[in-house]
Protein backbone atom coordinates (compact mmCIF):
# COMPACT_ATOMS: atom_id res chain seq x y z
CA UNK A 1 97.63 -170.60 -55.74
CA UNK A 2 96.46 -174.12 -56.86
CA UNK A 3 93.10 -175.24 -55.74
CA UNK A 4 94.59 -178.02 -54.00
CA UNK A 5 96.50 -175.77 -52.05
CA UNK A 6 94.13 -173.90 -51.11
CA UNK A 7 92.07 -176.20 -50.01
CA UNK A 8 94.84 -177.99 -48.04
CA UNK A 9 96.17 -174.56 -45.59
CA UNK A 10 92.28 -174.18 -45.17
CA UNK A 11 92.28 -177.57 -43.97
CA UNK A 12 95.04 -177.35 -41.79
CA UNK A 13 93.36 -174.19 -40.05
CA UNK A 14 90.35 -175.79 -39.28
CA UNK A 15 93.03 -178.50 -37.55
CA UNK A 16 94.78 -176.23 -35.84
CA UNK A 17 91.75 -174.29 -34.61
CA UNK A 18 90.19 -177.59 -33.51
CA UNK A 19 93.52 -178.40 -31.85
CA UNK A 20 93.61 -175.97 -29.34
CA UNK A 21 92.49 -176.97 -25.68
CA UNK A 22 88.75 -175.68 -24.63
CA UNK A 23 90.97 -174.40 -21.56
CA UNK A 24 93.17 -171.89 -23.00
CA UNK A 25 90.25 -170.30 -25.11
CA UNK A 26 87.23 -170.01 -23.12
CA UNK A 27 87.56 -168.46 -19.70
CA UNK A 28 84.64 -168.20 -16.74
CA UNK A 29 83.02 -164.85 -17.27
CA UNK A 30 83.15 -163.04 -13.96
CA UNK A 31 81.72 -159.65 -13.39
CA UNK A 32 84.11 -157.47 -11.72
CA UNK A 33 83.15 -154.99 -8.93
CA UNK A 34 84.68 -151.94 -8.30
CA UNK A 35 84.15 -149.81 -5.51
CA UNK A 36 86.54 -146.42 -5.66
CA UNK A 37 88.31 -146.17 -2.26
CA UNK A 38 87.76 -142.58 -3.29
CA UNK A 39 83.84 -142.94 -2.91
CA UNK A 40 81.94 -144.01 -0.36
CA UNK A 41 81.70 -147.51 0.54
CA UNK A 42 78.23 -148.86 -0.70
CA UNK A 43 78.26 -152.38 0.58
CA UNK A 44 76.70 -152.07 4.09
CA UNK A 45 73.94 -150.94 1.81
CA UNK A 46 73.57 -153.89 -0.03
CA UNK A 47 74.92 -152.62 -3.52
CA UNK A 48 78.33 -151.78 -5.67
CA UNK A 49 79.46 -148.70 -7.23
CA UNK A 50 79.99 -150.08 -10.57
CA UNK A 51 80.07 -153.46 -12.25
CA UNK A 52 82.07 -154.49 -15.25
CA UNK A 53 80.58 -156.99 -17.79
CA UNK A 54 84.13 -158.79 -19.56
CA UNK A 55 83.99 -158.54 -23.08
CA UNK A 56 82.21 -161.52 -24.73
CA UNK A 57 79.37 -161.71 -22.30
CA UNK A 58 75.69 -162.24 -23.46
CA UNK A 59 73.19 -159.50 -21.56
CA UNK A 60 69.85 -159.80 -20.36
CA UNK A 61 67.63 -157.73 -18.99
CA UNK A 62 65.07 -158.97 -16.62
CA UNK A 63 61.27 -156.76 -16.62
CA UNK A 64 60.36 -154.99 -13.18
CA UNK A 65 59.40 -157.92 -10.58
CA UNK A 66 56.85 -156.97 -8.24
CA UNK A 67 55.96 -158.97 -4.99
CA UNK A 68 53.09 -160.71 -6.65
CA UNK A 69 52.62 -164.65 -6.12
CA UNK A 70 52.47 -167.59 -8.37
CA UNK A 71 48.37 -166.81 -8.42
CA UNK A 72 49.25 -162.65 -8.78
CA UNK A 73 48.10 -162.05 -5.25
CA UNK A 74 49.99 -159.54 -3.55
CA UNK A 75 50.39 -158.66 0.51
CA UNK A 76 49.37 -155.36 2.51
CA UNK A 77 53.02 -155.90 3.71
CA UNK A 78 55.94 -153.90 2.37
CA UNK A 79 58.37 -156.88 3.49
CA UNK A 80 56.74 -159.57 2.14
CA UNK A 81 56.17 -158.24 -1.57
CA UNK A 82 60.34 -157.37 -1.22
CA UNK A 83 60.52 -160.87 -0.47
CA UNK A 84 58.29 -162.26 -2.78
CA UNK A 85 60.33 -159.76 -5.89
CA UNK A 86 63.48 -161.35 -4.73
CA UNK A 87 61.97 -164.64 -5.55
CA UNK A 88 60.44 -163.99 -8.62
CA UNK A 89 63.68 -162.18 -9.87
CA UNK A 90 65.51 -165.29 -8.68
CA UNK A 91 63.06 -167.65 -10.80
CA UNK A 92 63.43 -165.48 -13.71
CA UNK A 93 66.96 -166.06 -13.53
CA UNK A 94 66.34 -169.56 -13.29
CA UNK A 95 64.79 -169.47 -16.33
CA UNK A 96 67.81 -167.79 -17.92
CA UNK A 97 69.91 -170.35 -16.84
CA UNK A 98 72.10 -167.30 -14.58
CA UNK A 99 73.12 -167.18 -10.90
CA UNK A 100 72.72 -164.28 -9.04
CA UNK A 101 76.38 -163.34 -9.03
CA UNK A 102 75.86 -162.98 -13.08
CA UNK A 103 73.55 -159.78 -11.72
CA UNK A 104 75.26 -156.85 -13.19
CA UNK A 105 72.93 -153.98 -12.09
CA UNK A 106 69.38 -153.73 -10.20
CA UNK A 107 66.90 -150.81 -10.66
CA UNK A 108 64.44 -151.07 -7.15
CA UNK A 109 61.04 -148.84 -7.24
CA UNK A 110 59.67 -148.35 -3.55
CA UNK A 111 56.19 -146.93 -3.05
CA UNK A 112 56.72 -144.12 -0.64
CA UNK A 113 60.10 -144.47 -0.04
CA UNK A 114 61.53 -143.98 4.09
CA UNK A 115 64.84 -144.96 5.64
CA UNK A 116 62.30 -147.66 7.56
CA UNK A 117 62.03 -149.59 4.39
CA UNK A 118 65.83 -149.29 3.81
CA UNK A 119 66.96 -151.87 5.98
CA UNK A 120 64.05 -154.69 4.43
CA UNK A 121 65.99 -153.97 1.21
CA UNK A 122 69.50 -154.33 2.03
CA UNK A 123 69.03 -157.88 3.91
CA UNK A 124 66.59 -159.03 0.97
CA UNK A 125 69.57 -158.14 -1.54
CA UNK A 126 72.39 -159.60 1.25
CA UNK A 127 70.31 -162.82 1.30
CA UNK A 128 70.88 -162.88 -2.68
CA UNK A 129 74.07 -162.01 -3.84
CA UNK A 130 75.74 -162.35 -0.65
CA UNK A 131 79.35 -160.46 -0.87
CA UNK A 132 78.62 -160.23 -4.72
CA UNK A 133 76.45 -157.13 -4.45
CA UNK A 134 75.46 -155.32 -8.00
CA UNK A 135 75.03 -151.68 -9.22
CA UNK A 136 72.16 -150.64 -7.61
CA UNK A 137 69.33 -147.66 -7.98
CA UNK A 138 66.87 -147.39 -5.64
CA UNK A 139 64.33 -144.81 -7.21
CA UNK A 140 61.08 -143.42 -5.10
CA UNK A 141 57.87 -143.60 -6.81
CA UNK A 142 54.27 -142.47 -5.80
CA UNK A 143 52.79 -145.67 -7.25
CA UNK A 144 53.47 -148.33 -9.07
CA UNK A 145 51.54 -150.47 -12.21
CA UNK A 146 49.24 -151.97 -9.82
CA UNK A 147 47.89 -150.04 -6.49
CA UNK A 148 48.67 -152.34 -4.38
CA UNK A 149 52.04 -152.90 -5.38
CA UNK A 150 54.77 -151.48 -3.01
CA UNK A 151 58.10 -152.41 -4.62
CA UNK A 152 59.18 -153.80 -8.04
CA UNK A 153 63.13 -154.94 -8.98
CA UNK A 154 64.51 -155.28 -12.16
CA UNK A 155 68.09 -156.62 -13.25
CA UNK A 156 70.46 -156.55 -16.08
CA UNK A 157 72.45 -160.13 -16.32
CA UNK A 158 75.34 -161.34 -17.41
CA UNK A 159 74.41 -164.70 -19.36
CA UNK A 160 77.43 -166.94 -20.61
């Protein structure tokens, strides 16, 4: 084929590829949750069963937030360090430039782990995601890092 050709149909492509409307190529990534009718229902728990990331996403994965503060202090008080994580995990997906709903799956550590502590989880992670609740695990632990750390989150995102 002539150079000329060539060059023209590779041309045209480029055209054509330019051509076509932002709208019709790029769609919103959504997760999508799934929670098997045939399994129990996880959400008055605060989590999903499983979370599909579409094809095409970006993923991030967030390191373990604990309750610390901006100055690394951290409170006696299981609820407030939960708190406090859910903050800090919210600020690191600020930094990401992610919403919570882009949250795909959380691992949770508690510190001596009771059904008490339970409900301080599940309206910390309501008070997130709302109805958009990801994969969760909550794994017990004797300790943590840092002594007097109770409870430490960490998330795998969905970034677009």
């Amino acid at each position: 084929m002539p150079r000329a050709i060539n060059h023209l149909l590779i041309g045209g492509l480029i055209i054509m590829t330019m051509a076509i409307p932002a709208s019709t190529t790029e769609k919103a990534l959504e997760l999508t949750i799934v929670n098997p009718q045939k399994l129990y229902d996880p959400t008055p728990n605060g989590y999903s069963t499983a979370v599909i990331v579409p094809r095409g996403a970006r993923v991030a994965y967030i390191s373990g937030q604990g309750g610390q503060d901006s100055t690394g202090a951290l409170s006696p008080d299981f609820a407030v360090q939960v708190e406090q994580a859910y903050a800090n995990l919210r600020a690191a997906l600020d930094g990401l430039g992610a919403r919570p709903d882009q949250v795909a799956k959380l691992t949770v550590y508690v510190v001596d782990h009771d059904m008490s502590k339970l409900e301080v989880l599940t309206r910390n992670v309501r008070k997130m995601f709302g109805a958009t609740l990801p994969a969760q695990t909550l794994v017990p632990v004797p300790k943590l890092a840092i002594d007097p750390m109770l409870f430490e989150v960490e998330a795998i995102v969905m970034i677009e």
